[in-house]
Protein backbone atom coordinates (compact mmCIF):
# COMPACT_ATOMS: atom_id res chain seq x y z
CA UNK A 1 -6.43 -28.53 -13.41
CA UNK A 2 -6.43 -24.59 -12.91
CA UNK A 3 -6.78 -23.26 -9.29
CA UNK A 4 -9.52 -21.34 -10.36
CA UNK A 5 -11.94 -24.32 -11.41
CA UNK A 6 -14.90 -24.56 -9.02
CA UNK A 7 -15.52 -20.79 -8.72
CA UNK A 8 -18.82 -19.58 -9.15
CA UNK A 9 -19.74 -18.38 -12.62
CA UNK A 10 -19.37 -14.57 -12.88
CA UNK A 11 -22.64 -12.53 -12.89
CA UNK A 12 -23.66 -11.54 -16.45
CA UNK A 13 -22.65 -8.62 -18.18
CA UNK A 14 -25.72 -5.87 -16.10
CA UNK A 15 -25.49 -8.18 -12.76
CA UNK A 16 -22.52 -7.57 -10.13
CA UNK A 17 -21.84 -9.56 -7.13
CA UNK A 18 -22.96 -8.11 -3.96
CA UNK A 19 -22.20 -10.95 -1.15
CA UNK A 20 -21.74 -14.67 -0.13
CA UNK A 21 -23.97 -15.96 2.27
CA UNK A 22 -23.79 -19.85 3.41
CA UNK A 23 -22.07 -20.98 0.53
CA UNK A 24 -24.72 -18.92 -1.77
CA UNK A 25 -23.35 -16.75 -4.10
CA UNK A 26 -25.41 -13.65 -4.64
CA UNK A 27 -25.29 -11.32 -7.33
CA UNK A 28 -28.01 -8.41 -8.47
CA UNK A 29 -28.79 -5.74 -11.11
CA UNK A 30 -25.87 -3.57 -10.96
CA UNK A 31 -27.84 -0.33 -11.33
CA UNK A 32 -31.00 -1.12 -9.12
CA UNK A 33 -29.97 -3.84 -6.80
CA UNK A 34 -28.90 -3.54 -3.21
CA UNK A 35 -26.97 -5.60 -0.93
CA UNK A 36 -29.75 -5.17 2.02
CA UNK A 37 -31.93 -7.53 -0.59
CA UNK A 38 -29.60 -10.51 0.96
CA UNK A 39 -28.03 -9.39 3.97
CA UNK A 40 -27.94 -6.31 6.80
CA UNK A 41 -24.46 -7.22 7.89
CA UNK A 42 -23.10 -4.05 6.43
CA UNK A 43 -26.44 -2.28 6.88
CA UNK A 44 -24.73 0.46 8.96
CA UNK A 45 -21.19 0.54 7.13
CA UNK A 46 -20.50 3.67 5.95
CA UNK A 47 -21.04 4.39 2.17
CA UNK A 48 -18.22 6.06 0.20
CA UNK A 49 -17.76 7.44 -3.27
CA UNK A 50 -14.96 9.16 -3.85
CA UNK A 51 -15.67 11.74 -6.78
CA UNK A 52 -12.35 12.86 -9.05
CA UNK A 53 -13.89 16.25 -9.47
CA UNK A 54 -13.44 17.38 -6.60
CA UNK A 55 -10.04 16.82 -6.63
CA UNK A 56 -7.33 19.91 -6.22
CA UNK A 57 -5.03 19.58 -9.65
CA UNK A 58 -1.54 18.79 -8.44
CA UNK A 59 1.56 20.08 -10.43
CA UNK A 60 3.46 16.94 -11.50
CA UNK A 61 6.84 16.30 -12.35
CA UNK A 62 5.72 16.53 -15.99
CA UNK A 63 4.22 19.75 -16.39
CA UNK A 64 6.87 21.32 -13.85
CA UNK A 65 9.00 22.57 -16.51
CA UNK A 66 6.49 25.62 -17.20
CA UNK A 67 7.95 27.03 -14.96
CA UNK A 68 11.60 26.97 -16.22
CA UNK A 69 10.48 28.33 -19.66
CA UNK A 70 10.28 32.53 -18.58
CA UNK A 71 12.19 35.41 -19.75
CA UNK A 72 14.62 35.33 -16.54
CA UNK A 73 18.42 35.68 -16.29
CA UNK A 74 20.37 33.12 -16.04
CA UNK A 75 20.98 33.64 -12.49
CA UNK A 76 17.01 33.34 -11.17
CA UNK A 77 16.66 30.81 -13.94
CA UNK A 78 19.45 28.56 -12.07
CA UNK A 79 18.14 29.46 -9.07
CA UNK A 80 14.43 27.98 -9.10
CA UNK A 81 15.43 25.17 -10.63
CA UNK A 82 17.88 24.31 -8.32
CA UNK A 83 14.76 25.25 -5.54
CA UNK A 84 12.99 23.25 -7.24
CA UNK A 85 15.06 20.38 -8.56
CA UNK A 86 17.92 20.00 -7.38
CA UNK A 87 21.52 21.18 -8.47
CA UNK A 88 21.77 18.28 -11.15
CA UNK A 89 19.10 19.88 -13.17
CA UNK A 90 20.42 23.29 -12.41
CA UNK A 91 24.17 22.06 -13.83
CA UNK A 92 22.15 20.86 -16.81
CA UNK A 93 20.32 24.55 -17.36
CA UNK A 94 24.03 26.26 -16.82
CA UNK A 95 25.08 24.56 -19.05
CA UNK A 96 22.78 24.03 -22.03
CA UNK A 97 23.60 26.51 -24.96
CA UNK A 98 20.41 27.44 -26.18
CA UNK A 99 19.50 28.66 -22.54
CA UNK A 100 23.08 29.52 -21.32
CA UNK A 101 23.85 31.73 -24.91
CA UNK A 102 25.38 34.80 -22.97
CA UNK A 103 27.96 33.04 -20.99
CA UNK A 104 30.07 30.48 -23.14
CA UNK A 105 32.65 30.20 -20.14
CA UNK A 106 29.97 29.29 -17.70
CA UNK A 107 27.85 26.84 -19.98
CA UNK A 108 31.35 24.84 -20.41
CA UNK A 109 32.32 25.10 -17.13
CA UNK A 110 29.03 23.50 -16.23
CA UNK A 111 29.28 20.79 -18.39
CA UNK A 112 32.42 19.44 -17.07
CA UNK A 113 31.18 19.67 -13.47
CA UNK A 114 28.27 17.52 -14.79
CA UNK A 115 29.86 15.08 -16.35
CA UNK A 116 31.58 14.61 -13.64
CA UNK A 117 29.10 14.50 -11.28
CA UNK A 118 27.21 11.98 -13.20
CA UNK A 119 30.21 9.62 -13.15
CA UNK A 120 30.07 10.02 -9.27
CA UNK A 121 26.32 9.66 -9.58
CA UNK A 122 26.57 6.51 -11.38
CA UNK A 123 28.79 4.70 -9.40
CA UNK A 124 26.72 5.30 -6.22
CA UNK A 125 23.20 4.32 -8.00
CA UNK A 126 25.68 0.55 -9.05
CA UNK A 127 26.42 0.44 -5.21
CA UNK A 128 22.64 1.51 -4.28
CA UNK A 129 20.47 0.72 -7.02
CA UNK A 130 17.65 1.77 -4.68
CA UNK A 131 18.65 5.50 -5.09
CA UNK A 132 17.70 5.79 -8.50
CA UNK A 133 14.01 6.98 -7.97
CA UNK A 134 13.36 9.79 -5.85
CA UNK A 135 10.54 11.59 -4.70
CA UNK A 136 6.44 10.18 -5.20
CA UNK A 137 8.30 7.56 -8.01
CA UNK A 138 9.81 5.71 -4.97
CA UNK A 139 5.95 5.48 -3.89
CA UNK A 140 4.73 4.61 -7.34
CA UNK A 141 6.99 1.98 -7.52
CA UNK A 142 6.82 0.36 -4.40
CA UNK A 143 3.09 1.05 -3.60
CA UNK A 144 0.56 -2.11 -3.91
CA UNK A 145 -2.25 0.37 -4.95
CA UNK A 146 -2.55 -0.07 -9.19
CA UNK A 147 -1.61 2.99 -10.82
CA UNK A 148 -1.14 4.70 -7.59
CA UNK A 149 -0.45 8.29 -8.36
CA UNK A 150 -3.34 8.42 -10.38
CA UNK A 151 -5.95 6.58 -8.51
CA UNK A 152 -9.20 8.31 -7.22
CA UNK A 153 -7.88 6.31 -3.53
CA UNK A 154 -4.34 5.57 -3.14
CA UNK A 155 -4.74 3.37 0.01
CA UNK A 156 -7.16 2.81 2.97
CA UNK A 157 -7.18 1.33 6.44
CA UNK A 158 -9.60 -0.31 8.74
CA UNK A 159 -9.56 0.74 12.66
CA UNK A 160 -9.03 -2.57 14.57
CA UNK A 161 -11.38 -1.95 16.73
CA UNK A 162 -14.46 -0.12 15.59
CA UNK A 163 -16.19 0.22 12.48
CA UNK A 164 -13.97 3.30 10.55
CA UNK A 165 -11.73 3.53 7.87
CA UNK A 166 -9.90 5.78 6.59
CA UNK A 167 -9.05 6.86 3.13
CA UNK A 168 -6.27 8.53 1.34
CA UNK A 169 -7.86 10.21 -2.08
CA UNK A 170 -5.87 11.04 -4.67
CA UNK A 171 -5.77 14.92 -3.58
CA UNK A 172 -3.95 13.40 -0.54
CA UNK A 173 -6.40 13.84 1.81
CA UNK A 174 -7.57 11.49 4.44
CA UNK A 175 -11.39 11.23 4.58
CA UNK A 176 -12.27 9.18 7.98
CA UNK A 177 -15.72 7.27 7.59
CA UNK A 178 -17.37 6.36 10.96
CA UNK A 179 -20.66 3.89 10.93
CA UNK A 180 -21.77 6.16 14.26
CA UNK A 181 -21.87 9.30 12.97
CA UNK A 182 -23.15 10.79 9.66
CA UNK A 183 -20.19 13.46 8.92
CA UNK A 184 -16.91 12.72 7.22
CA UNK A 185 -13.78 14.18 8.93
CA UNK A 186 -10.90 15.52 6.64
CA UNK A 187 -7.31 15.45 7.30
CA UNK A 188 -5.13 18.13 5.34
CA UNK A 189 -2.40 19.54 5.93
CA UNK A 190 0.65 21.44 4.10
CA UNK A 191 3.18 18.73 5.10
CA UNK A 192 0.70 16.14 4.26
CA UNK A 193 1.33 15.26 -0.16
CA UNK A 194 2.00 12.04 -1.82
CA UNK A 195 0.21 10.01 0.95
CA UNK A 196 1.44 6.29 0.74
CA UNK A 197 -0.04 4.16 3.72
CA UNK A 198 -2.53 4.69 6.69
CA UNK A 199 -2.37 2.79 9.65
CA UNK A 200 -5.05 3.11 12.88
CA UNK A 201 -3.31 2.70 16.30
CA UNK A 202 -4.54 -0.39 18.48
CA UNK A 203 -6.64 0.45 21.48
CA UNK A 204 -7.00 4.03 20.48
CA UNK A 205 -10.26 5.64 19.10
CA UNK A 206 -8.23 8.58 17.63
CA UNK A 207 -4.98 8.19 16.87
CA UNK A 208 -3.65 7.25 12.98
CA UNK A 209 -0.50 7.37 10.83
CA UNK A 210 -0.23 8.50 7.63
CA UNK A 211 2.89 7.80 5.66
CA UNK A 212 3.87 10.64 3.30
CA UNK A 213 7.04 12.17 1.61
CA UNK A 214 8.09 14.60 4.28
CA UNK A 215 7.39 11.88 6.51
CA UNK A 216 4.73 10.67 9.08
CA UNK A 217 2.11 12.33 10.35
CA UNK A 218 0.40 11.19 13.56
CA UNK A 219 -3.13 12.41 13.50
CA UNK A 220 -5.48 12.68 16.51
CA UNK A 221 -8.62 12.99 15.77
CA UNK A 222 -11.42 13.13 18.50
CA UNK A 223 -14.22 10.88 17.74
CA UNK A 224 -16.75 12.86 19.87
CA UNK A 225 -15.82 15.93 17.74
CA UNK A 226 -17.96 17.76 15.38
CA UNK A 227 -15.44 19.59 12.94
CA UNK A 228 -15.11 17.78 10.02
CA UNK A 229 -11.63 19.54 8.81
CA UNK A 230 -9.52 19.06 12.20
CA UNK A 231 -6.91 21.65 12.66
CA UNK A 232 -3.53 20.65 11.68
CA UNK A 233 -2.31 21.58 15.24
CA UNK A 234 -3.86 17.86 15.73
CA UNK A 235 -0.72 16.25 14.14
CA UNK A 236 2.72 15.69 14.80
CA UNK A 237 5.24 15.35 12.50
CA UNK A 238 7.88 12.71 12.83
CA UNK A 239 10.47 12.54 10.05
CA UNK A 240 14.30 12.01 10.02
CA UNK A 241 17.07 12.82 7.31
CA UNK A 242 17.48 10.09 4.48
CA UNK A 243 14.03 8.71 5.28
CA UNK A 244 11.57 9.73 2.92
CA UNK A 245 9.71 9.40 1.07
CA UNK A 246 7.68 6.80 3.56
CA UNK A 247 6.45 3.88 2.02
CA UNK A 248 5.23 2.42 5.11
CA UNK A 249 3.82 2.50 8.23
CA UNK A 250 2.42 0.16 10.82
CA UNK A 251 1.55 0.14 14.27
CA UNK A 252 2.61 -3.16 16.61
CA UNK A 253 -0.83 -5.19 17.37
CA UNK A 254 -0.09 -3.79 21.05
CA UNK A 255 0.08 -0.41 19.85
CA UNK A 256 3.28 0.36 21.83
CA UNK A 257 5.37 0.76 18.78
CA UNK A 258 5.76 2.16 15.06
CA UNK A 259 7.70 0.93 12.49
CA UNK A 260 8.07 2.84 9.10
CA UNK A 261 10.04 1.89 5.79
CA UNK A 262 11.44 3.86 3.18
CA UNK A 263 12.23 2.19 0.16
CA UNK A 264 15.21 4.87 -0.42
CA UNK A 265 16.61 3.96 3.20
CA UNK A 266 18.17 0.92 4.21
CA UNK A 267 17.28 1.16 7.78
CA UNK A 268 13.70 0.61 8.84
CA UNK A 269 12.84 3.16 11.70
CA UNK A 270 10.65 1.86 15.41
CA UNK A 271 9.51 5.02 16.62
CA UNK A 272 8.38 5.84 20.68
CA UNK A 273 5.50 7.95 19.26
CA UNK A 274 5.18 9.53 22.91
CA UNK A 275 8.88 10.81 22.97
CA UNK A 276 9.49 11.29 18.92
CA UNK A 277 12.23 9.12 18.56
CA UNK A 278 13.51 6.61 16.78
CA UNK A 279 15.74 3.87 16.69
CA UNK A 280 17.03 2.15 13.46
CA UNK A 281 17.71 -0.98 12.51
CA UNK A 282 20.13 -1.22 9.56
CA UNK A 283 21.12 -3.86 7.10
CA UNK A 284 24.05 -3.21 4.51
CA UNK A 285 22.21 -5.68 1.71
CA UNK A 286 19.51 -5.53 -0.18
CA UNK A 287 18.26 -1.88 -0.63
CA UNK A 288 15.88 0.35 0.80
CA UNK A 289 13.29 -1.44 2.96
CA UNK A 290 9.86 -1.11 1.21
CA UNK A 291 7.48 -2.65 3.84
CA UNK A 292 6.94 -4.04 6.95
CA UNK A 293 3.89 -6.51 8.56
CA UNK A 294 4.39 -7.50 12.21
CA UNK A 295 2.34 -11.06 13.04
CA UNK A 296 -0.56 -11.56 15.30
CA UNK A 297 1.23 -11.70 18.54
CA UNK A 298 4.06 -8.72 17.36
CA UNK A 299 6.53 -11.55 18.26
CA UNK A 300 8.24 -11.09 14.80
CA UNK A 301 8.31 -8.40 11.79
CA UNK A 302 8.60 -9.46 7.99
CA UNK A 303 10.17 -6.75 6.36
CA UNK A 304 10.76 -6.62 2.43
CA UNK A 305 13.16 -4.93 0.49
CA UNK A 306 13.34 -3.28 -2.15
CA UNK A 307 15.51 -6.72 -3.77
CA UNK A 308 14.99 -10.14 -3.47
CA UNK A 309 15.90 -10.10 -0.11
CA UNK A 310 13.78 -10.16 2.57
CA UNK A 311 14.16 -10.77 6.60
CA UNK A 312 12.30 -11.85 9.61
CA UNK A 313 12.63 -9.77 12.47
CA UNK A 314 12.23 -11.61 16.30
CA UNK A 315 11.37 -8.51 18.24
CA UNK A 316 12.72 -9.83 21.46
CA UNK A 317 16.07 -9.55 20.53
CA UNK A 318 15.43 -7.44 17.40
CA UNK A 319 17.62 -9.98 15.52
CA UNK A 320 16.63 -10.89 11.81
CA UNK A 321 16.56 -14.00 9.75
CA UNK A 322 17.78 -13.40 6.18
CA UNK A 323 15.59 -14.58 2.84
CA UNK A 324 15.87 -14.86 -0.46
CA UNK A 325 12.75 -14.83 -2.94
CA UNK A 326 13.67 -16.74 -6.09
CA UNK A 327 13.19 -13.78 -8.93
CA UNK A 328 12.09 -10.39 -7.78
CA UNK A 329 11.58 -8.55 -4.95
CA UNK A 330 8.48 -9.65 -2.72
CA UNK A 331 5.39 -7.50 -3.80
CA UNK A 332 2.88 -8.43 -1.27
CA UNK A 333 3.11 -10.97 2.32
CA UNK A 334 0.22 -11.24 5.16
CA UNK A 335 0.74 -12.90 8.33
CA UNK A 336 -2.22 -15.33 9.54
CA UNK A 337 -3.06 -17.42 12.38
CA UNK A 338 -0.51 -19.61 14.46
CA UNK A 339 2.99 -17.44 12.69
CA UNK A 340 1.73 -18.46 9.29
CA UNK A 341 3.14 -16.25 6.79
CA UNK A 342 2.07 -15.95 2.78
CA UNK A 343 3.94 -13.79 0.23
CA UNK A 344 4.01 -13.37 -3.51
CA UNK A 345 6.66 -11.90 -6.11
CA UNK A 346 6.80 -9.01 -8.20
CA UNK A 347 5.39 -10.51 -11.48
CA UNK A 348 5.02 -14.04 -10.02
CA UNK A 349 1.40 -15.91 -9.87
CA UNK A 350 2.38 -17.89 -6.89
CA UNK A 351 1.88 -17.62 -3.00
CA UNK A 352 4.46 -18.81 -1.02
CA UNK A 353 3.94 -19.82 2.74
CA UNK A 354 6.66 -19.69 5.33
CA UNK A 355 6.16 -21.52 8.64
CA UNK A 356 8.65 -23.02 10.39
CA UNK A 357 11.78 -20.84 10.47
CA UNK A 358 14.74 -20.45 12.39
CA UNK A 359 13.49 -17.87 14.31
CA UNK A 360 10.58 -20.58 15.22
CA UNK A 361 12.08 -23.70 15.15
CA UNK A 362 15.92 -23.39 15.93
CA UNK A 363 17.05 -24.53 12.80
CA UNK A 364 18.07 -23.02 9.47
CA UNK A 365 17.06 -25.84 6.74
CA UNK A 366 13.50 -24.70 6.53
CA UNK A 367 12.22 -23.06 2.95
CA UNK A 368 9.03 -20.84 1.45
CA UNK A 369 6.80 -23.60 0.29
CA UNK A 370 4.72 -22.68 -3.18
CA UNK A 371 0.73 -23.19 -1.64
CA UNK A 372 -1.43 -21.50 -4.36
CA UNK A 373 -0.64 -21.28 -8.43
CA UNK A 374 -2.86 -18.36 -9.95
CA UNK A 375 -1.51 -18.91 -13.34
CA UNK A 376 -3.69 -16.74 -15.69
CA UNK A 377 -6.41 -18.33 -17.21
CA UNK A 378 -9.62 -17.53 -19.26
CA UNK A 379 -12.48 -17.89 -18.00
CA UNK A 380 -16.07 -19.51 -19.92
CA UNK A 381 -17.53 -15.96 -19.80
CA UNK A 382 -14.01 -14.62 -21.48
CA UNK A 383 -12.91 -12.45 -18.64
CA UNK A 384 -8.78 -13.61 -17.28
CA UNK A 385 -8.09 -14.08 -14.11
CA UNK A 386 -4.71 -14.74 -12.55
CA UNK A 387 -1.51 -13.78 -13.21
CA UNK A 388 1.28 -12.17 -11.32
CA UNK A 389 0.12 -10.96 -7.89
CA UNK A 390 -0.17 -7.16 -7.49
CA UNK A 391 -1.70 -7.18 -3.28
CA UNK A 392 -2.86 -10.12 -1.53
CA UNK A 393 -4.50 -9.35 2.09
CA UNK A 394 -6.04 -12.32 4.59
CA UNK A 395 -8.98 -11.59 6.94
CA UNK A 396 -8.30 -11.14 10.67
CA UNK A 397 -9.42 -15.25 11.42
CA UNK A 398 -7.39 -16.62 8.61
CA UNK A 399 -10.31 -18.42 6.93
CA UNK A 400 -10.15 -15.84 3.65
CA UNK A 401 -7.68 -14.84 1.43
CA UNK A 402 -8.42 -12.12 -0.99
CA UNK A 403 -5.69 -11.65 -4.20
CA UNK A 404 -5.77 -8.49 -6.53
CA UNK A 405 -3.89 -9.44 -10.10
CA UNK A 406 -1.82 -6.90 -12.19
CA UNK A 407 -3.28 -8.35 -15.35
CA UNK A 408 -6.97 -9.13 -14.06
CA UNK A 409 -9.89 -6.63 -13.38
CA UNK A 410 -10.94 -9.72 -11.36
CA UNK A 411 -10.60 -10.40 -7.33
CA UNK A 412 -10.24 -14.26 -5.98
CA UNK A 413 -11.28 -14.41 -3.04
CA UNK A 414 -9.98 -18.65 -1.50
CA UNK A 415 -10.60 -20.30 1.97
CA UNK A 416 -8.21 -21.22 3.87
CA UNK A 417 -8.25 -24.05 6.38
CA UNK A 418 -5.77 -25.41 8.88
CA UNK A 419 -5.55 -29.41 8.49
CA UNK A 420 -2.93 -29.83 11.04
CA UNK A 421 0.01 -28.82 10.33
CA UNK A 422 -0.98 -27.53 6.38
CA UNK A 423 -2.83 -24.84 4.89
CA UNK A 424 -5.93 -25.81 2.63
CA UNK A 425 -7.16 -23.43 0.06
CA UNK A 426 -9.80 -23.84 -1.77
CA UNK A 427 -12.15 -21.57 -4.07
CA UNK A 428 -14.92 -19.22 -2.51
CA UNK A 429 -15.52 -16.61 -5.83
CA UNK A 430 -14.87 -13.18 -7.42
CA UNK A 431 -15.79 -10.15 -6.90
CA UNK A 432 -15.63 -8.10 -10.31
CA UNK A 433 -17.05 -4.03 -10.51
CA UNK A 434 -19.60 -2.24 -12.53
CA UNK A 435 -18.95 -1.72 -16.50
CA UNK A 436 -15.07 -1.02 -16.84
CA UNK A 437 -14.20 -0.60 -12.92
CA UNK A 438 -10.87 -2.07 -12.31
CA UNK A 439 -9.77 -2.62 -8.72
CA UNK A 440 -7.11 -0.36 -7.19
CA UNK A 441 -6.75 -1.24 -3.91
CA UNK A 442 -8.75 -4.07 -0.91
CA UNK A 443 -8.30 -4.45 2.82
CA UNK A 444 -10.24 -6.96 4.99
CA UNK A 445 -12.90 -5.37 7.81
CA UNK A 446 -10.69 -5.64 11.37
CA UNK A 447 -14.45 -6.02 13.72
CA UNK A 448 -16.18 -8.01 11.51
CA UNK A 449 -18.27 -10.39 13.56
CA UNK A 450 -20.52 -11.73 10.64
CA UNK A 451 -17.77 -13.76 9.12
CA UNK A 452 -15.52 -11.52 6.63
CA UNK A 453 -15.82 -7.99 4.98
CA UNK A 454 -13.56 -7.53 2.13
CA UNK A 455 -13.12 -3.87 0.97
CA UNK A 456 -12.54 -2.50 -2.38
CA UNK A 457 -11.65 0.92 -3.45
CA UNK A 458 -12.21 1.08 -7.64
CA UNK A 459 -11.19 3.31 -9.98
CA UNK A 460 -14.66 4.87 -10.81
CA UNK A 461 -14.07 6.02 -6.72
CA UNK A 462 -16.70 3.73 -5.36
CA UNK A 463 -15.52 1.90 -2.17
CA UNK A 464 -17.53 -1.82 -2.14
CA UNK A 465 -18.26 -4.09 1.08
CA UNK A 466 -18.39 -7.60 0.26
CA UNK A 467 -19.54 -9.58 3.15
CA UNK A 468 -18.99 -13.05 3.84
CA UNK A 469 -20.98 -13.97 6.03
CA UNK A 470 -21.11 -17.76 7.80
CA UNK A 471 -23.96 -19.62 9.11
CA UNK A 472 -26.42 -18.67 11.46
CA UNK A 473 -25.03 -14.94 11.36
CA UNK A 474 -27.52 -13.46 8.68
């Protein structure tokens, strides 16, 4: 029997789903209904749309060649694009003979440096594979937003503590919604471009990383402050040679520590914000480390690679416990209650769960243990749902987990229950958009005291609440 049999029946084709209250499933016109009809849980949430027109055009690596094609000399033809990308690229203009047509001896010359280089080139991307994008295409590639450098929001995060969240729009700026106040703060800056990850700092009402290629950026942003563009003399700029672009960032639950990943770097960084420094901690196998989730108690740190492998960090000792996924790299993991830890595969429909380790129980014969099979399915109404896993994220009690497909415009949404020592899941619903949205990126509500708030940023640029709520708490 398919995972996915006792889910509610999908809303027809001009309803959408707007909550679930006490087991009730409630769904409304998509046009004229409102969520208040059923529930004022997220009556004072903050209500985003996120409008691509707006947006500042960005030159991209495709239509950077226009600036290569003018009637320049050789020499300031070389020049920008070696400025502008890298000396490679400006071996390949020296030595191209429909651009190079005055200097045969130079055109050769370059050639042969080329091919040599490339050789060397080669044989360092066979030793590390992980070198082989650079740039926003490490991002791209690593990031668990879908089609992330063309999304209206590349990623948001919830503040732990209060009702705000931030989100990164595709013009890389980071828009900061508040429940309290009515105004929308922007974050720009120059060093500030292919934004990757956000994270709020614990037991701070200002303070926020944003992972981007130069780097990270540690905004503070005064929430008793009217200007809704802070000045850029509000962040700090903490970024160290070989490690960028970021792919990652994530404050300890204590808030004393941040760790940040590059998926071209093989080390993954713990920064002392206050004193801008950094210590790595470096592994020879298994590539650049893409990601990094530290549990509830910031007793341990999964961190994924950009391979199969993946470790388990006990940040007493700061000593990690090696893994192996079976196929591909891990794409997604979320640590719940009582060191409970679920991941999924790149192009896998299964959640793994991980509980007793070595680092937790002394021993080394423990193994990830297959919980949930999403295989992809069709559904009565003819929408699929399932497939392999593209971000998975579990709500702050560990009674929901939400799972965003590659292959599915669909969300799943399963409870989770502890029966002693096993996780139960079992089916709660979906939550599908209006007309043709797909889903590009979800995070659970951090304050929620209703029950659950799952988040979802689509790719018409409307940001949904779905609330959960339990009993008694409508």
């Amino acid at each position: 029997m398919s995972t996915f049999h006792g889910f509610p029946e999908l809303p027809g084709p001009n309803d959408t789903a707007f909550c679930k209250i006490n087991e009730v499933y409630c769904c409304g016109n998509a046009r004229y209904g409102n969520i208040t009809t059923f529930t004022n849980s997220t009556k004072s949430h903050p209500v985003i749309n996120v409008s691509r027109d707006v947006h500042h055009h960005r030159t991209t690596d495709e239509n950077i060649s226009m600036y290569i094609e003018v009637e320049d000399n050789l020499l300031k033809k070389i020049t920008s694009v070696l400025y502008k990308q890298g000396i490679l690229e400006a071996l390949s203009v020296a030595a191209d003979p429909n651009v190079n047509k005055d200097n045969p001896i130079i055109a050769l010359t370059a050639s042969y440096v080329l091919k040599v280089a490339n050789i060397f080139t080669a044989f360092r991307y066979f030793l590390q594979p992980h070198l082989k994008d650079i740039g926003p295409k490490i991002v791209s590639n690593y990031s668990r937003a879908r089609n992330w450098g063309n999304a209206p929001v590349k990623c948001m995060a919830w503040h732990p503590h209060t009702t705000k969240i931030a989100v990164a729009t595709s013009d890389d700026n980071v828009r900061i919604y508040c429940s309290e106040v009515a105004f929308v703060s922007t974050l720009k800056c120059k060093a500030q471009g292919h934004v990757s990850s956000l994270s709020w700092r614990p037991f701070s009402a200002s303070e926020i990383a944003v992972g981007c290629e130069q780097g990270i950026l540690i905004w503070t942003v005064d929430p008793n402050s009217m200007f809704t563009k802070p000045s850029s003399s509000n962040a700090v700029l903490l970024k160290r040679s070989g490690h960028s672009p970021v792919t990652d960032v994530s404050w300890s639950p204590n808030g004393d520590l941040l760790i940040s990943c590059c998926g071209a770097d093989t080390s993954m960084l713990i920064w002392d914000v206050a004193m801008e420094t950094a210590v790595p901690l470096r592994r020879v196998a298994g590539g650049g480390i893409v990601f990094a989730r530290w549990s509830f108690d910031a007793s341990k740190v999964f961190a994924a690679t950009s391979s199969i492998i993946f470790r388990i960090w006990d940040t007493k000792c700061w000593k990690p416990e090696r893994w192996c996924a079976q196929g591909c790299r891990v794409v997604t993991a979320c640590w719940g209650p009582k060191d409970l830890l679920l991941f999924a595969a790149k192009g896998e429909p299964m959640v793994y769960a991980l509980t007793n380790t070595g680092l937790m129980s002394g021993t080394q014969t423990s193994k990830a243990v297959p919980v949930l099979d999403v295989t992809k399915v069709e559904l009565p109404s003819g929408d699929l749902v399932g497939g392999p896993i593209l971000d998975m994220c579990w709500d702050p009690t560990g009674k929901y987990l939400a799972l965003m497909f590659e292959e599915s415009h669909l969300i799943a949404v399963f409870c989770t229950t502890h029966l002693m020592l096993q996780l139960k899941i079992t089916p709660c619903c979906f939550v599908c958009g209006i007309e043709n949205e797909i889903p590009t990126t979800m995070a659970f509500q951090q304050n929620f005291n209703d029950g659950a708030c799952l988040t979802i940023a689509w790719t018409s640029g409307r940001v949904q609440h779905f609330p959960i709520v339990y009993a008694d708490k409508f």
